[in-house]
Protein backbone atom coordinates (compact mmCIF):
# COMPACT_ATOMS: atom_id res chain seq x y z
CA UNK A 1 -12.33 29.28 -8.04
CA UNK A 2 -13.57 30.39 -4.77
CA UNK A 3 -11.07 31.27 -2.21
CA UNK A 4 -10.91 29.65 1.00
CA UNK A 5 -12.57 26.63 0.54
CA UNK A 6 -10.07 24.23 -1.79
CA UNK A 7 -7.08 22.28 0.73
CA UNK A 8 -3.77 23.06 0.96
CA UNK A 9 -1.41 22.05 -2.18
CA UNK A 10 2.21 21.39 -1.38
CA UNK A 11 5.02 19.20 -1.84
CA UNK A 12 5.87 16.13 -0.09
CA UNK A 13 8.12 12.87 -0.31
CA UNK A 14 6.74 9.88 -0.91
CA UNK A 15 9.04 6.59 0.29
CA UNK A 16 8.39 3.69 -1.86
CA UNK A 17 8.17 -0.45 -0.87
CA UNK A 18 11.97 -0.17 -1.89
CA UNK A 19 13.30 2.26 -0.18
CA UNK A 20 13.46 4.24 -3.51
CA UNK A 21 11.40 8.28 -2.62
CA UNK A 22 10.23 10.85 -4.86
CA UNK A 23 8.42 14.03 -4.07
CA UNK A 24 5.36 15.06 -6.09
CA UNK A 25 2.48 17.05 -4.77
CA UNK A 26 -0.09 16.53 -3.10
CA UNK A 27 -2.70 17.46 -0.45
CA UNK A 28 -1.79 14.97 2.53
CA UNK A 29 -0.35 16.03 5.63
CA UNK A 30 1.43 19.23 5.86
CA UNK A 31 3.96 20.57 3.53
CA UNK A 32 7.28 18.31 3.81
CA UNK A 33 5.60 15.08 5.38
CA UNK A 34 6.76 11.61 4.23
CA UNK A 35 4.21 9.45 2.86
CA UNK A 36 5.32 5.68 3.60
CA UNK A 37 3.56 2.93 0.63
CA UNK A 38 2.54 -0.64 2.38
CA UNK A 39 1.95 -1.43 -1.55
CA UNK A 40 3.04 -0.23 -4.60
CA UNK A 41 3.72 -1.13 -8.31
CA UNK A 42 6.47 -3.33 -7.46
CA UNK A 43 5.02 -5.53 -4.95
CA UNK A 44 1.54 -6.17 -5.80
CA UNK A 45 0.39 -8.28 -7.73
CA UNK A 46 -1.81 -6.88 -9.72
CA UNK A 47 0.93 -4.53 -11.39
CA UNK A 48 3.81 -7.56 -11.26
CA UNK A 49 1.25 -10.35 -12.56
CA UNK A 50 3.00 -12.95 -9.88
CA UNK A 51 3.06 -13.97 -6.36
CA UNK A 52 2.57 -11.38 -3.59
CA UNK A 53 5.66 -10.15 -1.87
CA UNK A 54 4.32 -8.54 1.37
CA UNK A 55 2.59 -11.09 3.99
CA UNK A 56 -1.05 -11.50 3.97
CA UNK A 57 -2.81 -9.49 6.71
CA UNK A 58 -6.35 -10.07 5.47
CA UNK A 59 -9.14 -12.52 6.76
CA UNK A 60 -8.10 -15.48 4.31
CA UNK A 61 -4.84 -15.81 5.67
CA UNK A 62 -6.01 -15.56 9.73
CA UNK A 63 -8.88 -18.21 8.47
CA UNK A 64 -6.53 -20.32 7.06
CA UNK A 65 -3.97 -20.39 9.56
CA UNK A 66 -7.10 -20.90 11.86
CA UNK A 67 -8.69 -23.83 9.92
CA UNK A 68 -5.67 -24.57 7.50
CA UNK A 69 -5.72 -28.19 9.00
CA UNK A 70 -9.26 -29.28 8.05
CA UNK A 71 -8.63 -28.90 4.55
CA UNK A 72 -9.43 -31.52 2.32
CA UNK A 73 -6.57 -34.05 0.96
CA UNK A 74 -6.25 -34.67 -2.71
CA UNK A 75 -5.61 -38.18 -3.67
């Protein structure tokens, strides 16, 4: 490998949706940082196969709160 030119690899804790941490390594921030997960295996969906469990932030939700009330009734 040349030397000088590949990032920094240390250790660092990373904080979970939970509360739960572990520390692995990595190249983010500086050695000892925190790394805090919006999302992670046990709240999305796509790892728990159900319902999300952290609010939607994305343009869906802010266009259906915006236009929720035009939608059309099912008989």
């Amino acid at each position: 490998m040349k030397k000088g030119i590949h990032p920094d690899y240390h250790t660092i804790k990373v904080v979970m949706t939970d509360g739960t941490t572990y520390e692995t390594r990595s190249t983010y921030g500086d050695a000892g940082a925190t790394l805090s997960l919006d999302i992670d295996p046990l709240s999305h969906p796509a790892w728990t196969g159900g319902p999300q469990k952290i609010g939607d932030k994305g343009q869906v939700s802010k266009f259906q709160q915006k236009f929720g009330a035009f939608a059309l009734k099912k008989n």
